[in-house]
Each structure stands twice: as C-alpha cells, then as structure tokens.
C-alpha atoms as a PDB file:
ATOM      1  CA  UNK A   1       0.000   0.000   0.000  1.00  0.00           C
ATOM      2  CA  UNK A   2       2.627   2.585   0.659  1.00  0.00           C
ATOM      3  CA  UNK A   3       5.592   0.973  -1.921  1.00  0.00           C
ATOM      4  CA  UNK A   4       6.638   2.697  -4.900  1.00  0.00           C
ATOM      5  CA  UNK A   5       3.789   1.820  -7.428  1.00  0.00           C
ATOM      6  CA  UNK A   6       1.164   2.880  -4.325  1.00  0.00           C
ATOM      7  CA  UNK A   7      -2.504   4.155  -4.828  1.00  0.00           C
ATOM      8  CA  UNK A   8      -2.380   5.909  -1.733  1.00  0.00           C
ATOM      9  CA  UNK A   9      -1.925   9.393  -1.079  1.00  0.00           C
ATOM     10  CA  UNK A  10      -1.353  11.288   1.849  1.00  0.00           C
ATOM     11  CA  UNK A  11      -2.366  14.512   3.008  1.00  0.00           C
ATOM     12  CA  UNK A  12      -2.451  16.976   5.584  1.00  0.00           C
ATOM     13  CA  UNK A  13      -4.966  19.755   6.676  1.00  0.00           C
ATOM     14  CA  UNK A  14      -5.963  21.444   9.329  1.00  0.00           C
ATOM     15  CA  UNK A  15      -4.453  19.567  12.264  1.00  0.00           C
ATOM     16  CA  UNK A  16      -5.219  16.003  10.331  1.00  0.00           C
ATOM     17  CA  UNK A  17      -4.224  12.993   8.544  1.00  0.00           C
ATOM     18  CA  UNK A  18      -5.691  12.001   5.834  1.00  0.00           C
ATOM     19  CA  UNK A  19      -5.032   8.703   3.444  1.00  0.00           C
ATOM     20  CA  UNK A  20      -6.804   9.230  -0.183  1.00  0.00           C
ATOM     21  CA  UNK A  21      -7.625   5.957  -2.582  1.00  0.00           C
ATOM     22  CA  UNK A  22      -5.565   7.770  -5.760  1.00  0.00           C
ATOM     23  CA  UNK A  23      -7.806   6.256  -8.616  1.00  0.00           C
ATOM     24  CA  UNK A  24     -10.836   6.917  -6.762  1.00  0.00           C
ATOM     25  CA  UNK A  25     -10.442   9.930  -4.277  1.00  0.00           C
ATOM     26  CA  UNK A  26     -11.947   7.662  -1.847  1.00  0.00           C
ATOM     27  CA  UNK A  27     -10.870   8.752   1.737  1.00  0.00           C
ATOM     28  CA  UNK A  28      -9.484   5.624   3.343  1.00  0.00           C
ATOM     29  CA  UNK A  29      -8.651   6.860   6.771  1.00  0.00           C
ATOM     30  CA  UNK A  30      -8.161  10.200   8.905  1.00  0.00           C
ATOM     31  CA  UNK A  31      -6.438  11.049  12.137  1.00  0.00           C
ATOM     32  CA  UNK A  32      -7.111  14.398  13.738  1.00  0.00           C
ATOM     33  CA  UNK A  33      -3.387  14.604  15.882  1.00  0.00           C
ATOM     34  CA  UNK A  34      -4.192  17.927  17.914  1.00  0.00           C
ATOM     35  CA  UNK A  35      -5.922  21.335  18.530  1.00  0.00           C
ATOM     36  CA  UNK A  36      -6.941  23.941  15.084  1.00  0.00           C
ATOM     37  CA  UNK A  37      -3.667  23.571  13.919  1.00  0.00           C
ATOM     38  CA  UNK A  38      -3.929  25.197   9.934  1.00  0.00           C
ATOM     39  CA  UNK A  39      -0.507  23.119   8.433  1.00  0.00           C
ATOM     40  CA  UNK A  40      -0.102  19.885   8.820  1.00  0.00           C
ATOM     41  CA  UNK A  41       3.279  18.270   7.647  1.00  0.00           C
ATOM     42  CA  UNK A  42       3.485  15.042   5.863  1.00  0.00           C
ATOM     43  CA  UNK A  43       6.324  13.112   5.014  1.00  0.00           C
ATOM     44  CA  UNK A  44       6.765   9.252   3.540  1.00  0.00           C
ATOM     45  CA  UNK A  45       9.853   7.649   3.913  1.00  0.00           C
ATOM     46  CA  UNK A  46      11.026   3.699   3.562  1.00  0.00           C
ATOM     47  CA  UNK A  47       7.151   2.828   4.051  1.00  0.00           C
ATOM     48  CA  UNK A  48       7.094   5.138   7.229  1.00  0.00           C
ATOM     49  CA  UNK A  49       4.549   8.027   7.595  1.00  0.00           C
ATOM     50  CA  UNK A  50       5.518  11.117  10.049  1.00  0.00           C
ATOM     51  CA  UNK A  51       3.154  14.079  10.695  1.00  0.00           C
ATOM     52  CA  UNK A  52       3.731  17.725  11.986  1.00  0.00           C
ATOM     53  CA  UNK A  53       1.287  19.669  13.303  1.00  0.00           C
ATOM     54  CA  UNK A  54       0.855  22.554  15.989  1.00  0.00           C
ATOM     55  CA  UNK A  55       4.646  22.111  16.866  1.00  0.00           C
ATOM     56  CA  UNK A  56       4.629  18.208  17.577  1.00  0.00           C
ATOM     57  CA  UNK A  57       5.611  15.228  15.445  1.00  0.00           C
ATOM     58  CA  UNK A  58       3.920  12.502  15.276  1.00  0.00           C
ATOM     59  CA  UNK A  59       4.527   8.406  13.692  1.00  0.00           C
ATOM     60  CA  UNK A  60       1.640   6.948  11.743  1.00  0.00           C
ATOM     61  CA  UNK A  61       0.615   3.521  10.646  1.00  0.00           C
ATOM     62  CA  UNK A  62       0.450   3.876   6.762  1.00  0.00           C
ATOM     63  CA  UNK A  63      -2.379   1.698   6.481  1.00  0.00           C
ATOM     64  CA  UNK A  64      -4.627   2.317   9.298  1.00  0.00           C
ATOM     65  CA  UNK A  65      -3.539   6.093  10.735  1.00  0.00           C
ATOM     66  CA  UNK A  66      -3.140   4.576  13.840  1.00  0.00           C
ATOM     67  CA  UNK A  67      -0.523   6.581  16.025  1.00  0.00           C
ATOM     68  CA  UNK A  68       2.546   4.671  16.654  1.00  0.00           C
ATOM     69  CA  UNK A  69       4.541   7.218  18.869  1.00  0.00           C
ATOM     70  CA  UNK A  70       4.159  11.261  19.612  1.00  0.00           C
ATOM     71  CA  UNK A  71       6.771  13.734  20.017  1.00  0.00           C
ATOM     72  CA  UNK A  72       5.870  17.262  21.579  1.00  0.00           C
ATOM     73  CA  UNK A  73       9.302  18.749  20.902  1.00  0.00           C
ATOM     74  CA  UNK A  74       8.862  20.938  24.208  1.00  0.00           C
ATOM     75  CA  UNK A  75      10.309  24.117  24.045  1.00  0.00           C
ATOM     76  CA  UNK A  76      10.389  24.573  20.403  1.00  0.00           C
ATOM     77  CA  UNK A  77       6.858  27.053  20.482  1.00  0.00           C
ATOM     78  CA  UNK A  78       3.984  25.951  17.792  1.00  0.00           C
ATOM     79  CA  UNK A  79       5.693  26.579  14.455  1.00  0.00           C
ATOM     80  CA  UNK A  80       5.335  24.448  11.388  1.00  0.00           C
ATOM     81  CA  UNK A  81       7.009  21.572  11.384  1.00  0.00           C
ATOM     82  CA  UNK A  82       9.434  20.911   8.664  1.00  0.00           C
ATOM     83  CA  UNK A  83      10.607  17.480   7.123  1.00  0.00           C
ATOM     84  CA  UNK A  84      14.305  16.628   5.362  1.00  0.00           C
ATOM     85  CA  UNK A  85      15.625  13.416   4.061  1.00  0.00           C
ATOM     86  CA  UNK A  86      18.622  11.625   2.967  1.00  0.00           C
ATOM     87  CA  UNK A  87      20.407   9.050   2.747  1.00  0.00           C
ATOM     88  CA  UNK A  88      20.906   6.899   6.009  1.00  0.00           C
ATOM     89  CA  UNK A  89      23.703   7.499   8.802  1.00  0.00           C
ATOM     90  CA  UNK A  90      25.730   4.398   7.670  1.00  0.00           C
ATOM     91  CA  UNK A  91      25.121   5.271   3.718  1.00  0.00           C
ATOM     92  CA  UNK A  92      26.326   8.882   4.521  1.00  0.00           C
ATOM     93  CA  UNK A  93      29.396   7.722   6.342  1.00  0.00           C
ATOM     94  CA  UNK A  94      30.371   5.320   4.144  1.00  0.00           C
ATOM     95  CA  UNK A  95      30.509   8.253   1.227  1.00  0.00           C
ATOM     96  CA  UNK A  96      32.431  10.378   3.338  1.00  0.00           C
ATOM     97  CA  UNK A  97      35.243   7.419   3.990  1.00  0.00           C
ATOM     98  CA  UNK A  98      34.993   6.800   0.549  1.00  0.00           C
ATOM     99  CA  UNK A  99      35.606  10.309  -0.484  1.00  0.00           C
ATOM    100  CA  UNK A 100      38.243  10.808   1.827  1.00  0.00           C
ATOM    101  CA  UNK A 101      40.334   7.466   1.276  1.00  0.00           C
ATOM    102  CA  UNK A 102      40.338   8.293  -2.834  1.00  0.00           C
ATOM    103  CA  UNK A 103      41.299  11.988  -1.520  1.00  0.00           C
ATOM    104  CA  UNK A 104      43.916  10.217   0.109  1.00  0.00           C
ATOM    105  CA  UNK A 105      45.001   7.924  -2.797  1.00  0.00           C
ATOM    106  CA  UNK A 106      44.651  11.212  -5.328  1.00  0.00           C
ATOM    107  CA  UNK A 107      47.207  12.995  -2.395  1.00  0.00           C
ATOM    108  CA  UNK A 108      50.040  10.136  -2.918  1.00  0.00           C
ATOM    109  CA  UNK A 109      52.254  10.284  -5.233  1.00  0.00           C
ATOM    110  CA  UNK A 110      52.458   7.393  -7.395  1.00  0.00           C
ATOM    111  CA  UNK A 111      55.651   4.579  -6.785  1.00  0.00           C
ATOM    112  CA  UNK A 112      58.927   5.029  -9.330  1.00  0.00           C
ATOM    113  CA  UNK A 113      59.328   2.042 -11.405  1.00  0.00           C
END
C-alpha cells in the first residue's frame, strides 16, 4: 500500500491525517493529531509516515492512521514543522570514507618504477 507503485496518497490539513484511494479519491482513513492547527506536515519515507502539526511530530501507521509514537518537541513554540531526508547514517558515512580514502590515494604520489 505505501511501496513505490502505491494508490495511496497522503495529506495533511488542518491539524489532520488524511489517506486518499488515488484512482478513486476515496478517503481511506483520517487522524485528527491535535488542537486547530492550519498546516499539517506530511512526510513518507522507507514505508514510514511522520506528521507535523501545531509544533509536535507525530509516527503513523500507513495503512490504518493509527498513532505509533508522539513527540511534543517541548520548548520549540507551535511553528510548522518541517521534514528533510537523505540518505541513512551508515550510507552517509560510508561516502564520506569513501571520499576521503580516494582523496587520500589522489594525495600520494604514485611509486617510481
């Protein structure tokens, strides 16, 4: 349901989570997640979904909108929540040593024969 070739689509509004039937604009599930909130962030990553809303992030079940675990992120006010993503710690660090070790090989000079 949430893979590459999905039919779902995800949206938020107004303090909510919605999951939309693409071919048929069928609502298939909504979650309110807090107060009158006007933007709600929506991100979908490696068959995860993650919600913003009124300050506070939230997990979702893709399928069923079911919260799986709520952040408040005290201290951080009631501002929109915004989403960036990459490639994972061990992917990223592995480029950098990469990088660095043909840096390194680039750096010494090559043997006489």
């Amino acid at each position: 349901m949430t893979g590459r070739g999905s039919t779902v689509l995800f949206i938020g509004i107004a303090g909510s989570v919605l999951a939309i039937d693409r071919p048929t604009g069928t609502e298939l599930w909504r979650r309110r997640l807090k107060g009158t909130a006007s933007f709600t962030t929506v991100l979908l990553e490696d068959g995860m979904l993650f919600a913003g809303t009124g300050g506070e992030l939230y997990r979702l079940d893709p399928a069923t909108g079911e919260v799986l675990w709520h952040n408040r992120l005290k201290g951080l006010g009631m501002g929109l929540v915004a989403f960036a993503s990459g490639p994972s710690v061990a992917a990223a660090v592995a480029a950098q040593q990469a990088a660095e070790a043909a840096a390194a090989a680039a750096a010494t000079p090559a043997a006489a024969t």
